[in-house]
Protein backbone atom coordinates (compact mmCIF):
# COMPACT_ATOMS: atom_id res chain seq x y z
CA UNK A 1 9.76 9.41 20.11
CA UNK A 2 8.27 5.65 19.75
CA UNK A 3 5.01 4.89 21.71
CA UNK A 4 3.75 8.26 21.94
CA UNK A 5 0.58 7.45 20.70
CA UNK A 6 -0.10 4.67 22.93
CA UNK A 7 0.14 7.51 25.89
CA UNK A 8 -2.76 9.41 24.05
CA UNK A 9 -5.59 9.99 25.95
CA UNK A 10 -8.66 7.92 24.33
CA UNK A 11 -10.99 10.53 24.62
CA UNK A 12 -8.72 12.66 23.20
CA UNK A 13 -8.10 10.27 20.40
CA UNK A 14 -11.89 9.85 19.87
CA UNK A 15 -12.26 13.47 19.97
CA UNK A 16 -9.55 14.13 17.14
CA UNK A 17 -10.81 10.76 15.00
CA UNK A 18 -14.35 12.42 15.09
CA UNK A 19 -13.16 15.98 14.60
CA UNK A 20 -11.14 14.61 11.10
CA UNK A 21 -14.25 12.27 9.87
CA UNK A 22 -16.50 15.53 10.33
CA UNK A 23 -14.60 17.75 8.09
CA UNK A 24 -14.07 15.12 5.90
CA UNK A 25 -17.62 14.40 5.68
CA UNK A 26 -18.34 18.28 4.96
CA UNK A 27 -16.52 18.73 2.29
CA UNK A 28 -17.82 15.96 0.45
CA UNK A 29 -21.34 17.19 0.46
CA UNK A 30 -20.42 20.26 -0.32
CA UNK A 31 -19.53 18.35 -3.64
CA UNK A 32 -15.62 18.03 -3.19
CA UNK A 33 -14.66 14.91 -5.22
CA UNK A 34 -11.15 14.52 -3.58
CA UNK A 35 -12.94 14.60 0.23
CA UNK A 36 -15.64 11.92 -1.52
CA UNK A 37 -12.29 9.61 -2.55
CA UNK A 38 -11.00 10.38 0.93
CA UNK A 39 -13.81 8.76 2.81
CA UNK A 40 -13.51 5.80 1.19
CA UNK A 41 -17.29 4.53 0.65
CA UNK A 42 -17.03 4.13 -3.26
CA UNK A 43 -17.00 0.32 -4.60
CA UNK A 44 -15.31 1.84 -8.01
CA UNK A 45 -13.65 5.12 -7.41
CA UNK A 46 -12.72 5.61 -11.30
CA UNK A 47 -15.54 8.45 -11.50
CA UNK A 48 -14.41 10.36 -8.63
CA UNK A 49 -10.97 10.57 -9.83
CA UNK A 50 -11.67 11.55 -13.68
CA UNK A 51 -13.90 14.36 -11.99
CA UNK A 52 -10.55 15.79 -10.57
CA UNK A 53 -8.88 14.92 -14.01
CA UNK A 54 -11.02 17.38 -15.41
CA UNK A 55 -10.40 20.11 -13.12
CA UNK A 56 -6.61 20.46 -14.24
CA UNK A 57 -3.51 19.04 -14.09
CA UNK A 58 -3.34 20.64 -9.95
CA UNK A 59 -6.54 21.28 -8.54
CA UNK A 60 -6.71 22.96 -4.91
CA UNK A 61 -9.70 20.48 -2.85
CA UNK A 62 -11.66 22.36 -0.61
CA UNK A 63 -9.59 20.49 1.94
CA UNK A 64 -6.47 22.49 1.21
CA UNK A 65 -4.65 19.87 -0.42
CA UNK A 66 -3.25 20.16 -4.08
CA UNK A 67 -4.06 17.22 -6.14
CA UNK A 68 -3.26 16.02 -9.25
CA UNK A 69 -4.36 12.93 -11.32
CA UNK A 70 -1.93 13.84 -14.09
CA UNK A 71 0.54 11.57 -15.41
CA UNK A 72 3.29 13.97 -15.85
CA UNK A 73 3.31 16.34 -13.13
CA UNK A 74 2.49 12.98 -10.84
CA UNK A 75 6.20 11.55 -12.08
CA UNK A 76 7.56 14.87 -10.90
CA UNK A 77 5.95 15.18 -7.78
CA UNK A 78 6.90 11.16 -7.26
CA UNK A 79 10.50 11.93 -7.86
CA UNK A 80 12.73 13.60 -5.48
CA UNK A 81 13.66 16.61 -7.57
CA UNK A 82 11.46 19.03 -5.11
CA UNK A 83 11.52 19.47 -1.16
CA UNK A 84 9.24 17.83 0.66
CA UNK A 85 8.14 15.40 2.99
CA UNK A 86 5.87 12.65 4.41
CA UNK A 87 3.12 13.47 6.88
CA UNK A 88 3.82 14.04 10.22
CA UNK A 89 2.01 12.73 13.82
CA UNK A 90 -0.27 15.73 13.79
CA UNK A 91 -1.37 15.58 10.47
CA UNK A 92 -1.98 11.80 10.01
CA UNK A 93 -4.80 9.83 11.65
CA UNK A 94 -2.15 7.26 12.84
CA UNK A 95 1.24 7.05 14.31
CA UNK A 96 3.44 7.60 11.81
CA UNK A 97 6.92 7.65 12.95
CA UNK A 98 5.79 4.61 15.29
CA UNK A 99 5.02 2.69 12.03
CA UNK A 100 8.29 3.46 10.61
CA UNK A 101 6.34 6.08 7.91
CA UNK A 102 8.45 8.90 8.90
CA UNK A 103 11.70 9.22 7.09
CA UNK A 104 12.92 10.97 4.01
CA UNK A 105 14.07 9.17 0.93
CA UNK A 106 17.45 8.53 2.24
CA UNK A 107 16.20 7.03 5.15
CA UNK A 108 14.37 4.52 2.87
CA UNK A 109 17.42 4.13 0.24
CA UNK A 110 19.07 2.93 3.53
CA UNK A 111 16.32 0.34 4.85
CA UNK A 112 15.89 -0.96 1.13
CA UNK A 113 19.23 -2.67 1.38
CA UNK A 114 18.31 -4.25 5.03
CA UNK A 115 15.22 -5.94 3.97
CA UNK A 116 16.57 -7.26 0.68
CA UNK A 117 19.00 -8.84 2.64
CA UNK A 118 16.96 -10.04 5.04
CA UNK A 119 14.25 -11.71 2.81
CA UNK A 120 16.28 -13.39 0.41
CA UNK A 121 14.48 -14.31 -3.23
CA UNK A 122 14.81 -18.22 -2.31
CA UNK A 123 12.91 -17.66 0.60
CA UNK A 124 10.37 -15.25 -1.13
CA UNK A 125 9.86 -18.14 -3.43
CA UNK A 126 10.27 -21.34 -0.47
CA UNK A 127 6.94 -19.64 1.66
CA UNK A 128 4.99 -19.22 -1.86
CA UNK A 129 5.48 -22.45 -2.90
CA UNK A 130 4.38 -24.10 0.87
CA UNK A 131 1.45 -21.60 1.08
CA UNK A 132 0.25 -22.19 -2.68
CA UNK A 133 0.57 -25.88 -2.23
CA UNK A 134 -1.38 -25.72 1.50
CA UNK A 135 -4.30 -24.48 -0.01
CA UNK A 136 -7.97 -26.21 -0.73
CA UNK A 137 -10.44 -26.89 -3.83
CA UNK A 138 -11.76 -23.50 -2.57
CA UNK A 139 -10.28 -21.54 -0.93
CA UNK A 140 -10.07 -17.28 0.08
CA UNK A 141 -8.13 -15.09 -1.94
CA UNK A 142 -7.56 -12.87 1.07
CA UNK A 143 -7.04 -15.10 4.33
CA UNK A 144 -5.65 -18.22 2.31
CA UNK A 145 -2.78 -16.65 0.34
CA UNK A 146 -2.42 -13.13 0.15
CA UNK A 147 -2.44 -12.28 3.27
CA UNK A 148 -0.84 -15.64 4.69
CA UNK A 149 2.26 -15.00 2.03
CA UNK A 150 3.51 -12.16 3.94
CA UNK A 151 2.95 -12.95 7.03
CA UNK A 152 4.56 -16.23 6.88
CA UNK A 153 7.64 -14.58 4.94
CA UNK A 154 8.26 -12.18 7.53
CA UNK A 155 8.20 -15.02 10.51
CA UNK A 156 10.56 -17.26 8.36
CA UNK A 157 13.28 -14.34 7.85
CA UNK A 158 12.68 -11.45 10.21
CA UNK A 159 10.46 -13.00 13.12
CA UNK A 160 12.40 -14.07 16.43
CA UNK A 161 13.01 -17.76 17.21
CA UNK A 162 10.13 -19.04 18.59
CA UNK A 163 7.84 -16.48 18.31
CA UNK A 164 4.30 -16.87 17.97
CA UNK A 165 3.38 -16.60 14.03
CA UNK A 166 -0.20 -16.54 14.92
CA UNK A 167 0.49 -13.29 17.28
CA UNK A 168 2.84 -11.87 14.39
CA UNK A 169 -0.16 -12.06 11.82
CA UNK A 170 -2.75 -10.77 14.31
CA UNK A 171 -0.46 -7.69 14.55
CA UNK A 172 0.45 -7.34 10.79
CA UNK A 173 -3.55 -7.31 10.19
CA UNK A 174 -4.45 -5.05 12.79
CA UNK A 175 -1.33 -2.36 11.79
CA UNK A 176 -2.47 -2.59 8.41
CA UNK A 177 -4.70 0.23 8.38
CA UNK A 178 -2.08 2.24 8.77
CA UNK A 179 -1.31 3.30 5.41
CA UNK A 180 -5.20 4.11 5.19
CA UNK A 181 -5.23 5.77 8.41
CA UNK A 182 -2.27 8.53 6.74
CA UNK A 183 -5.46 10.60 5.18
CA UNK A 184 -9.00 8.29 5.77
CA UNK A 185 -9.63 9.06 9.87
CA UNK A 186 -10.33 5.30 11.25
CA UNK A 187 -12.68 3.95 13.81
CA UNK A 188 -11.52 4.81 17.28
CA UNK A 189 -11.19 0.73 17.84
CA UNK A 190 -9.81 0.37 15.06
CA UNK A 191 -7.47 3.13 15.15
CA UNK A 192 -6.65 1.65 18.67
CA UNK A 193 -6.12 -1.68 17.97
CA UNK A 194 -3.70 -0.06 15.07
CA UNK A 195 -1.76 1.96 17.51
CA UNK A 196 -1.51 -1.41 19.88
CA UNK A 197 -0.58 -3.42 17.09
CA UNK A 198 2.13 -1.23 15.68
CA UNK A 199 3.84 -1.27 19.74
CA UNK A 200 3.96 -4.91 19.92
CA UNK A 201 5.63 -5.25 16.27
CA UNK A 202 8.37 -3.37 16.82
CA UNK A 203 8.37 -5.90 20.33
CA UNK A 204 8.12 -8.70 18.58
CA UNK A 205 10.50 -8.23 15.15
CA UNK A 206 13.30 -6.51 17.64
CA UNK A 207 16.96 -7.11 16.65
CA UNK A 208 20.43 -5.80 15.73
CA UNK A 209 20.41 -2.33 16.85
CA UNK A 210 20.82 0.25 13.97
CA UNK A 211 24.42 0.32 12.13
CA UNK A 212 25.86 3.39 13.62
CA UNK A 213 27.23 4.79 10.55
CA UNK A 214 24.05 5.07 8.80
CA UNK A 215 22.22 7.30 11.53
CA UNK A 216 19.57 6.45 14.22
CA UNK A 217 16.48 4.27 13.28
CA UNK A 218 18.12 2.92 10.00
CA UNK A 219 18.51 -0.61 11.08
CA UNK A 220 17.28 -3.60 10.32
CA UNK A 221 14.78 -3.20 13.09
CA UNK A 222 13.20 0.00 11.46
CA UNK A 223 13.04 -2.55 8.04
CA UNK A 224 11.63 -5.18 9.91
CA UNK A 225 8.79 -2.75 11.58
CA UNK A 226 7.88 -1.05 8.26
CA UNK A 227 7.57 -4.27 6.63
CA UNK A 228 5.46 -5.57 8.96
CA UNK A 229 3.54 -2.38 9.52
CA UNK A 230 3.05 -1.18 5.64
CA UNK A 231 4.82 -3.98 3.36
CA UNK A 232 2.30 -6.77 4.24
CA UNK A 233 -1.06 -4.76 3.54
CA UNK A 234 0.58 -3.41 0.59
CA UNK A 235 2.03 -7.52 -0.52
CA UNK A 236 -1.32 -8.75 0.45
CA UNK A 237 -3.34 -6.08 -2.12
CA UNK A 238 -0.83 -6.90 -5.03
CA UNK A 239 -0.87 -10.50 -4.62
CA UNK A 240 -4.35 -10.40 -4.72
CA UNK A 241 -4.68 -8.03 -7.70
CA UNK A 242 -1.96 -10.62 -9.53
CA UNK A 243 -3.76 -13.01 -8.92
CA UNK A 244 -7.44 -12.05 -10.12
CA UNK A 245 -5.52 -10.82 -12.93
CA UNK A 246 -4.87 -14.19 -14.26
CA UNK A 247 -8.05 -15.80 -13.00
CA UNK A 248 -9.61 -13.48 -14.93
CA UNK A 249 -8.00 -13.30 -18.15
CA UNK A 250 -7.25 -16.63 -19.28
CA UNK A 251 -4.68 -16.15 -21.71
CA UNK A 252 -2.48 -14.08 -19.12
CA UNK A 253 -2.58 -17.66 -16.96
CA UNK A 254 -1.19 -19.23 -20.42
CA UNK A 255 1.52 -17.36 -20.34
CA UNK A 256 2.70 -17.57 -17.33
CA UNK A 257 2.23 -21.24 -17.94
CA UNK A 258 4.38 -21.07 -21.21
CA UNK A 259 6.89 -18.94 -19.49
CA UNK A 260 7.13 -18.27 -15.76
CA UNK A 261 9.19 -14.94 -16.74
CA UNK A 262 5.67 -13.47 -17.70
CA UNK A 263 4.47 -12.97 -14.18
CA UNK A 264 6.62 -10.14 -13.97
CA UNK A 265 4.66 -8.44 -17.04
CA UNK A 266 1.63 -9.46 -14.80
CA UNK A 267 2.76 -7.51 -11.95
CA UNK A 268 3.99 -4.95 -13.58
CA UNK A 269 0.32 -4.40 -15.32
CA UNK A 270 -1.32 -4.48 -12.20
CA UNK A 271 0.70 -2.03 -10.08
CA UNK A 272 -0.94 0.30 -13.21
CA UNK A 273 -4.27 -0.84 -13.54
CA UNK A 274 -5.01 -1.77 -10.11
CA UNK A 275 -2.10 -0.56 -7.99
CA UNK A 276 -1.74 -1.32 -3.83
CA UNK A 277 -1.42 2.03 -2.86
CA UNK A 278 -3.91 4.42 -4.70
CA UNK A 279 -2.69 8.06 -3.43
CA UNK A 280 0.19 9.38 -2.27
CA UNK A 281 0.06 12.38 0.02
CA UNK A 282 3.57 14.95 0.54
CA UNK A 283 4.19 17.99 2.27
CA UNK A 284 5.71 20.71 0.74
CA UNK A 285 9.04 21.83 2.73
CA UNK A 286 9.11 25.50 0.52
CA UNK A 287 7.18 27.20 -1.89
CA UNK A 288 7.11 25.64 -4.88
CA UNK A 289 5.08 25.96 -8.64
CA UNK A 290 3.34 23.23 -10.49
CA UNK A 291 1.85 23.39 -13.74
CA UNK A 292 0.80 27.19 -12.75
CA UNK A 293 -0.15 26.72 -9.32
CA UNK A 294 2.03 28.44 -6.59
CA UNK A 295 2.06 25.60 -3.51
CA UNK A 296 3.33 27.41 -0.43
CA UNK A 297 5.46 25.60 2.50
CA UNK A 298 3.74 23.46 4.11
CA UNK A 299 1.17 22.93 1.90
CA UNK A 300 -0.42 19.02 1.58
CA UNK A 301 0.12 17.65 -2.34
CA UNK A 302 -1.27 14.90 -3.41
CA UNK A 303 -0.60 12.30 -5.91
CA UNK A 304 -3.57 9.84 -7.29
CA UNK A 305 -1.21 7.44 -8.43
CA UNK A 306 -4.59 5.02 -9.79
CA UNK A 307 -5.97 7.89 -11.74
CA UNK A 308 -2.64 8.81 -13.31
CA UNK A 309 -1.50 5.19 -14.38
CA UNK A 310 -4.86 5.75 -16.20
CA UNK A 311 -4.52 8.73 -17.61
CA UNK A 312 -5.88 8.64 -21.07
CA UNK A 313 -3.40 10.69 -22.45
CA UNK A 314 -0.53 8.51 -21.65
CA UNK A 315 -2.39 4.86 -22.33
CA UNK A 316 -4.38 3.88 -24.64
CA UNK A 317 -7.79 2.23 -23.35
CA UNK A 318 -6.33 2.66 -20.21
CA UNK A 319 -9.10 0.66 -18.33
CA UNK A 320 -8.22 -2.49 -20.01
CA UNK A 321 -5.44 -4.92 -18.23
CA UNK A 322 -2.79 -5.41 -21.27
CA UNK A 323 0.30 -6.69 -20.33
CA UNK A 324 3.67 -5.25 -21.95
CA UNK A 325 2.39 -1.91 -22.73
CA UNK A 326 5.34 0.68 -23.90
CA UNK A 327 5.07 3.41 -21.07
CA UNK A 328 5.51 2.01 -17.31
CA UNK A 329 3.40 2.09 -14.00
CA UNK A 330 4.14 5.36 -12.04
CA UNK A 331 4.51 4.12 -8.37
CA UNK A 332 4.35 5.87 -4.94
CA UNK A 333 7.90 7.32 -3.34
CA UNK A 334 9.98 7.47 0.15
CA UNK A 335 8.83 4.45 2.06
CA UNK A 336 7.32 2.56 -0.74
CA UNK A 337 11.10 2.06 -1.97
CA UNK A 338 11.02 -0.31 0.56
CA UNK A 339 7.79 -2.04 0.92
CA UNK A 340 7.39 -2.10 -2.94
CA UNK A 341 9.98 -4.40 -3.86
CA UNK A 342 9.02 -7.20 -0.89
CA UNK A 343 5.56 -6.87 -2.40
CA UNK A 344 6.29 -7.54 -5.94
CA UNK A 345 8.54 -10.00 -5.01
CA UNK A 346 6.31 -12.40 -3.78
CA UNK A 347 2.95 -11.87 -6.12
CA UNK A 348 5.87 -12.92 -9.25
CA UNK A 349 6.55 -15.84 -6.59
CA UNK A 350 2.65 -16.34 -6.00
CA UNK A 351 1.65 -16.50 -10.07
CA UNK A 352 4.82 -18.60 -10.94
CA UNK A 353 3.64 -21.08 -8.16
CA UNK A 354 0.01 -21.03 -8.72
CA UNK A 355 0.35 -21.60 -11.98
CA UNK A 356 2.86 -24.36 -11.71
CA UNK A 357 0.84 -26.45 -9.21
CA UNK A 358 -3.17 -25.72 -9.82
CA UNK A 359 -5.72 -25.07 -12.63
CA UNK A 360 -6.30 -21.45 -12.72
CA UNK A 361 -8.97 -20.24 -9.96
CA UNK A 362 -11.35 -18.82 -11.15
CA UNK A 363 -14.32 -16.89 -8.63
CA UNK A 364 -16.88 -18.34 -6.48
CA UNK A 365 -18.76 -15.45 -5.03
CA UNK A 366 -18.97 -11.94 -4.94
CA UNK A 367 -15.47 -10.15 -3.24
CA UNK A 368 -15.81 -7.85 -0.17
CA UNK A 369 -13.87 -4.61 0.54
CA UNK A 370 -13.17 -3.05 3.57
CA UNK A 371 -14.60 0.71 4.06
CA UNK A 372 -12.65 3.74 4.57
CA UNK A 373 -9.72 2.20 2.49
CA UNK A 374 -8.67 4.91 -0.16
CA UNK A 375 -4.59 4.17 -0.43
CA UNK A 376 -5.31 0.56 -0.51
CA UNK A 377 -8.68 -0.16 -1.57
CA UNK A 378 -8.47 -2.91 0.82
CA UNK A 379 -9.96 -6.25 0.18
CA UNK A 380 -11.62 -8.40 3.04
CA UNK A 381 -12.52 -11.34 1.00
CA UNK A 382 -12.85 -12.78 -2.28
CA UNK A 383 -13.84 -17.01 -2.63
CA UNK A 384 -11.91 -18.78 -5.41
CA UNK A 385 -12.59 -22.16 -6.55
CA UNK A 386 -10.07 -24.84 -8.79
CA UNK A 387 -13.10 -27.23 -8.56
């Protein structure tokens, strides 16, 4: 049922939020590398993940989830070739059916066609061009463009008339955590704000109520909320990744330049070498084996979709960004179907208008990411200059 986390007693809340940090906290002095990814601290958390590389292609945490920074077993646990599901309420630090996280694959297959049809490529590429060519000298990565792309997109196609676009990215920003929130316990204000944030979304994007042949919640409402709720943190990371990808290798920017096609080879690099969502938890819905391991029902499995896009066995020098390579980026499943796409969409967009209308950015100052941000490895800031 919607909204049942905003009836959740805050003490209660703060109780459980504490509860979830503690154990967290535990097991990573105890020496458990997966808790030390969960809690999010790490600037660089390449070390951490080739320490669970090295403990097999499924390693059992300490924290009772099965993990896995394998390439292979990670495009089989990806697929939908095994029973499981997403994380529920009580096993998620944030409301997930309220943020439209819930659903199974066909749910998503379903809301993938509503939000393509709602955000139309020529409008993807109308609210790049008029953010790109809004911008300063110097200007933020974050605030300026990554995070204004989205936001903007989703008022011009999906937002009511005569909303308030100001209110629409306040809520976007402060839902954001969300996909964080699935397995890094927030701040209890933050975590608040989150729950808030997610109620007046799905106030402010309602519409059309669901088609009644394709089963409750499968509407262009639930699109609309999960878009706002997940697809704009996750548009805002790989716009920003995109775009320090060509600020910071010169001849990518040339190409692009030479042939606005190639932005799609930039993309496609970056949701491997520096992807928006960084794990991808499941729950196993029967006993199951993998790679020798016997996963019961119910069991947590875990996908570090970074670590496998870098596995060294698949890639050669898998650390450094090279556009075109043979074998492509492994990305996360059952709601990302949907948010995915609208992401990608607009960082092409972004680099093909960027390109088009500035000299390449290059950095001013040091970038700042947010803490507790595993899944996204969320970035607060980062100062460009075309000066």
């Amino acid at each position: 049922m919607h909204g049942t986390w905003n009836r959740t007693d805050i003490g209660e809340l703060g109780r459980r939020l504490q509860r979830a940090h503690g154990e967290v906290w535990l097991h990573q002095v105890k020496g458990d590398p997966y808790a030390d990814l969960l809690r999010g601290h790490a600037e660089d958390p390449r070390p951490g993940q080739e320490r669970i590389r090295a403990l097999g292609p499924l390693w059992r945490s300490t924290t009772g989830a099965w993990v896995t920074a394998d390439h292979r077993l990670a495009g089989e646990l990806l697929g939908a070739g095994w029973p499981h599901r997403p994380l529920a309420d009580d096993e998620a630090h944030v409301p997930v059916d309220d943020a439209g996280l819930g659903g199974d694959a066909a749910h998503y297959e379903r809301l993938r066609g509503y939000a393509r049809d709602a955000v139309p490529t020529a409008a993807v590429q109308a609210v790049c061009e008029r953010v790109v060519g809004a911008l300063a000298a110097d200007f933020d990565l974050v605030t300026d463009l990554a995070e204004a792309v989205p936001t903007n997109l989703l008022a011009a196609t999906l937002g009511p008339a005569g909303a308030d676009r100001r209110e629409l990215a306040r809520a976007c920003k402060a839902a954001g955590v969300v996909l964080d929130g699935l397995l890094c316990p927030q701040r209890l204000d933050v975590t608040r704000r989150a729950v808030a944030a997610v109620g007046r979304l799905r106030e402010l994007l309602a519409g059309p109520a669901a088609d009644p042949e394709a089963g409750p919640g499968a509407g262009p409402h639930e699109a609309a909320v999960l878009l706002a709720t997940a697809g704009v943190r996750t548009a805002a990371s790989l716009i920003a990744g995109s775009v320090l990808a060509v600020a910071d290798h010169p001849g990518e920017w040339s190409r692009v330049a030479e042939d606005p096609g190639h932005a799609a080879l930039v993309v496609a690099e970056v949701l491997r070498h520096d992807p928006p969502v960084r794990i991808h938890p499941a729950v196993a819905l029967a006993d199951v084996e993998f790679a020798g391991q016997h996963v019961r029902a119910g069991e947590r499995v875990v996908v570090l979709v970074a670590a496998a896009n870098r596995d060294p066995e698949v890639f050669d020098d898998p650390d450094r960004f090279v556009t075109g390579r043979p074998v492509e980026a492994l990305v996360p499943a059952l709601h990302h179907r949907v948010t995915l796409p609208f992401a990608r969409a607009q960082a092409e967009a972004v680099l093909r208008a960027l390109v088009a209308a500035r000299p390449r950015p290059r950095r001013s100052a040091g970038h700042l990411r947010s803490r507790r941000s595993p899944v996204t490895g969320h970035l607060l800031g980062c100062p460009l200059t075309t000066g």
